[in-house]
C-alpha atoms as a PDB file:
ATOM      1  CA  UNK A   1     166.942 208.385 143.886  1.00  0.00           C
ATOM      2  CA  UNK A   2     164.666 207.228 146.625  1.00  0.00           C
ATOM      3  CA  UNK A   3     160.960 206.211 145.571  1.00  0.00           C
ATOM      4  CA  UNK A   4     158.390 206.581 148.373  1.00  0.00           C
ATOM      5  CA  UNK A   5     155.634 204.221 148.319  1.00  0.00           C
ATOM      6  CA  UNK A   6     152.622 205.293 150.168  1.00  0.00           C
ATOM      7  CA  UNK A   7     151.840 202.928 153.333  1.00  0.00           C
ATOM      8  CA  UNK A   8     147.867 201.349 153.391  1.00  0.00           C
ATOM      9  CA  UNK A   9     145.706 203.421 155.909  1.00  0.00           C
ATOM     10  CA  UNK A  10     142.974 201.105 155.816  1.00  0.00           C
ATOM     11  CA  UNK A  11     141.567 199.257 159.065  1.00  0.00           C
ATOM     12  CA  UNK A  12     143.563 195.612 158.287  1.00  0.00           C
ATOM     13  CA  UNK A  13     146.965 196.882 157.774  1.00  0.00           C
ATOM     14  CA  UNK A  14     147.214 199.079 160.918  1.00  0.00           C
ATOM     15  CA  UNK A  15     146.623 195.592 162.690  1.00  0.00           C
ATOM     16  CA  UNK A  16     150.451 193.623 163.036  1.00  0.00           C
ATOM     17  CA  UNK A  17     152.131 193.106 159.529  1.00  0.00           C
ATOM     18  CA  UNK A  18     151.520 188.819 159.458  1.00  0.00           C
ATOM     19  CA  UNK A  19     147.934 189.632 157.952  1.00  0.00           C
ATOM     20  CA  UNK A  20     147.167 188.537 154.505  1.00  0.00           C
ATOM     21  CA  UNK A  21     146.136 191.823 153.011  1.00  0.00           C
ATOM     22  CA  UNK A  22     149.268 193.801 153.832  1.00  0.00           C
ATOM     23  CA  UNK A  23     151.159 192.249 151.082  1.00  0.00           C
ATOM     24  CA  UNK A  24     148.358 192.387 148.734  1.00  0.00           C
ATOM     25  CA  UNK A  25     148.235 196.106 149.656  1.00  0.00           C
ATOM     26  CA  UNK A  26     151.746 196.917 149.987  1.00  0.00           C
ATOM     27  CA  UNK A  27     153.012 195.337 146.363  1.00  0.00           C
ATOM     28  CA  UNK A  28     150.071 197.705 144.901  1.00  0.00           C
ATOM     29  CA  UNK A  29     151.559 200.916 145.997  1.00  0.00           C
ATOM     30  CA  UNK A  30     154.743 199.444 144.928  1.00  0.00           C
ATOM     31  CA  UNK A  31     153.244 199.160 141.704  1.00  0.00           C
ATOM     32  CA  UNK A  32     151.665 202.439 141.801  1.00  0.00           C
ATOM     33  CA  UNK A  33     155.063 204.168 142.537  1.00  0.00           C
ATOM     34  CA  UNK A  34     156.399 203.357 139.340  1.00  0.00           C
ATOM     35  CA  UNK A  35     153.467 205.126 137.311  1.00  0.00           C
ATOM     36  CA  UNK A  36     152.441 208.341 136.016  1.00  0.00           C
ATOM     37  CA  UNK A  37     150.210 210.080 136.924  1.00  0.00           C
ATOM     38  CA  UNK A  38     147.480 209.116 135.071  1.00  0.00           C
ATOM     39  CA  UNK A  39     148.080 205.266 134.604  1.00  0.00           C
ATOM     40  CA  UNK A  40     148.167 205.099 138.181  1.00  0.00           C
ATOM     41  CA  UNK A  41     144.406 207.093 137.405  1.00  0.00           C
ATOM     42  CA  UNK A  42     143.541 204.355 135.580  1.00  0.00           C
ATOM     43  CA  UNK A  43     144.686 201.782 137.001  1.00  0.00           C
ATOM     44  CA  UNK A  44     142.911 202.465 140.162  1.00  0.00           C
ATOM     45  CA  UNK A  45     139.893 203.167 138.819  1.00  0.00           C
ATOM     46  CA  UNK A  46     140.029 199.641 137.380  1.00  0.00           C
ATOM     47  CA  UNK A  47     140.255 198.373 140.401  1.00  0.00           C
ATOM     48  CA  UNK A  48     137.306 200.468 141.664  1.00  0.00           C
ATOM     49  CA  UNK A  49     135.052 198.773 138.897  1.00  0.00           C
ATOM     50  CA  UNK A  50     136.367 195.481 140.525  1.00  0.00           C
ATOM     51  CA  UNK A  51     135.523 196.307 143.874  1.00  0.00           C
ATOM     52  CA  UNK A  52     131.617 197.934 142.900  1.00  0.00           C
ATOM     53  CA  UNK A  53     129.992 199.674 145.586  1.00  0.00           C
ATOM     54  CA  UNK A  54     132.130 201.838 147.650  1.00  0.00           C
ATOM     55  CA  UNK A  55     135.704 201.143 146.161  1.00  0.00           C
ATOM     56  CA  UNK A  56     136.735 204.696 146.120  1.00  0.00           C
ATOM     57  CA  UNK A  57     136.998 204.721 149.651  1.00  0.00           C
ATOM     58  CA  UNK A  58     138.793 202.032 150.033  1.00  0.00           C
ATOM     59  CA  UNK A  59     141.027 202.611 146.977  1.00  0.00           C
ATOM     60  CA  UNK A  60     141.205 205.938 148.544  1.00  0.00           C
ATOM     61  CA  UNK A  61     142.701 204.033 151.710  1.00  0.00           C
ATOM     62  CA  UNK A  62     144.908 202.153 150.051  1.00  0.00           C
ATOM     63  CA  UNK A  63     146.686 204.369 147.794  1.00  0.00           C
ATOM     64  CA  UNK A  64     146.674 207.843 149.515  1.00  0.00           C
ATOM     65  CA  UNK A  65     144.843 208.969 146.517  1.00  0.00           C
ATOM     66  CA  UNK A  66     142.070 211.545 146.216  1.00  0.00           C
ATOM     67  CA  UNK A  67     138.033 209.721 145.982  1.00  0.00           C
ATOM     68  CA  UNK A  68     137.891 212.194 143.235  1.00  0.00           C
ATOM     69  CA  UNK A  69     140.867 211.366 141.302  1.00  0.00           C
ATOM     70  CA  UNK A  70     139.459 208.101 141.659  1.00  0.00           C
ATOM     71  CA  UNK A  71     136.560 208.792 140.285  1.00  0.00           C
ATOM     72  CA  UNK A  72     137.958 210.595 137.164  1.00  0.00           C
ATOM     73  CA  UNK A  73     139.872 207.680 136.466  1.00  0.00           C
ATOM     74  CA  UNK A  74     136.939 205.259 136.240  1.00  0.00           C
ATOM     75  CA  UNK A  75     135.294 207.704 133.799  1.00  0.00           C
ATOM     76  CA  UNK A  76     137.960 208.216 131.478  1.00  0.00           C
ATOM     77  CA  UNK A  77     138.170 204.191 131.160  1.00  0.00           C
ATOM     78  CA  UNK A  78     134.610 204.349 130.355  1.00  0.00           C
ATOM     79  CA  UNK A  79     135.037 206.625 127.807  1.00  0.00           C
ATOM     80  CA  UNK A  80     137.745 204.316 126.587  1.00  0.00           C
ATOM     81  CA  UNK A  81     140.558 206.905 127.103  1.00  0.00           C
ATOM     82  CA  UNK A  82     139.094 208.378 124.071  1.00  0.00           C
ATOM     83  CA  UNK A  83     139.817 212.175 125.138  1.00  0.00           C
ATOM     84  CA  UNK A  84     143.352 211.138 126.379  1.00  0.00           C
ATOM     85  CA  UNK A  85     146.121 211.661 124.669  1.00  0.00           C
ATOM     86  CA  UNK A  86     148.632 209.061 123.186  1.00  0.00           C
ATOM     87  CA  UNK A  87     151.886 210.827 123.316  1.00  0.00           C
ATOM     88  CA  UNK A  88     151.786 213.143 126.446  1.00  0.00           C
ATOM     89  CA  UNK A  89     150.559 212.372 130.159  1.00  0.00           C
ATOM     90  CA  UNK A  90     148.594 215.929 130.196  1.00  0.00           C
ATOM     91  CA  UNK A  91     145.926 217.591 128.374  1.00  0.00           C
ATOM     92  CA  UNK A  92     147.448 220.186 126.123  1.00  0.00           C
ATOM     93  CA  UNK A  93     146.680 223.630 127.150  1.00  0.00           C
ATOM     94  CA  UNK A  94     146.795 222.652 130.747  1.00  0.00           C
ATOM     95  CA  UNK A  95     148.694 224.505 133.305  1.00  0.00           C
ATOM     96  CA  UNK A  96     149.072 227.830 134.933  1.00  0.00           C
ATOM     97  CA  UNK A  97     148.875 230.752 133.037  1.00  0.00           C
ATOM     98  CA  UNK A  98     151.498 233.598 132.086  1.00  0.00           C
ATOM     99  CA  UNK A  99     152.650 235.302 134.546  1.00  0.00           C
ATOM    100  CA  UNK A 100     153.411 238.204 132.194  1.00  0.00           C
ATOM    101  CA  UNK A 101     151.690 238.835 128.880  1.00  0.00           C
ATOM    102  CA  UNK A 102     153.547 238.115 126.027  1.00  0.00           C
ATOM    103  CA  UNK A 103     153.615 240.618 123.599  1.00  0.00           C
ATOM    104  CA  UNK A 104     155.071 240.673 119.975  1.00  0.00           C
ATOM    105  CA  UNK A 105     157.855 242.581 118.774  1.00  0.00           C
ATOM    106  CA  UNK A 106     159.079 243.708 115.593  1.00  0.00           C
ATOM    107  CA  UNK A 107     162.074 244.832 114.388  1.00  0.00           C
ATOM    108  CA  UNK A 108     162.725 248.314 112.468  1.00  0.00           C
ATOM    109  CA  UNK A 109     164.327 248.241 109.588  1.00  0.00           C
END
């Protein structure tokens, strides 16, 4: 099983690899390859409160990920992953719904 790991986009690593950000850069979307979805949420968005003004974007960059997802990351660490849960990457409830309606049915007797 072959793991792709997204390449930078931002402005230093399209210059020749021998710059000192590419393997800063490359090593954290190694890192981000092994995560779920949502600790790679988070930590991105950690990184983002690192960086201050305008870190999305160059998160977003980086990683390949969405501003927004960004974004919802840093809030859900702000709210101490309180709304998170501890055993399941997804909210429960979550999804697509039904494509047919489930009805009950009962057995005669």
């Amino acid at each position: 099983m072959s793991i792709e790991v997204h390449e930078c986009e931002c402005e230093a690593c399209q210059k020749p690899k021998d710059n000192p950000t590419w393997p800063v850069h490359h090593q954290m979307n190694v890192f981000l390859s092994r995560l779920d979805e949502q600790q790679r949420r988070w930590y991105v968005g950690l990184e983002s409160n690192k960086l201050g003004h305008r870190g999305d974007t160059f998160l977003a960059q980086i990683t390949g990920m969405d501003v927004e997802t960004l974004r919802r990351g840093r809030r859900e660490l702000e709210e101490d992953l309180m709304n998170r849960p501890t055993d399941r990457t997804r909210v429960e409830g979550g999804g697509r719904p039904s494509a047919e309606k489930k009805t009950r049915s009962y057995r005669r007797y």
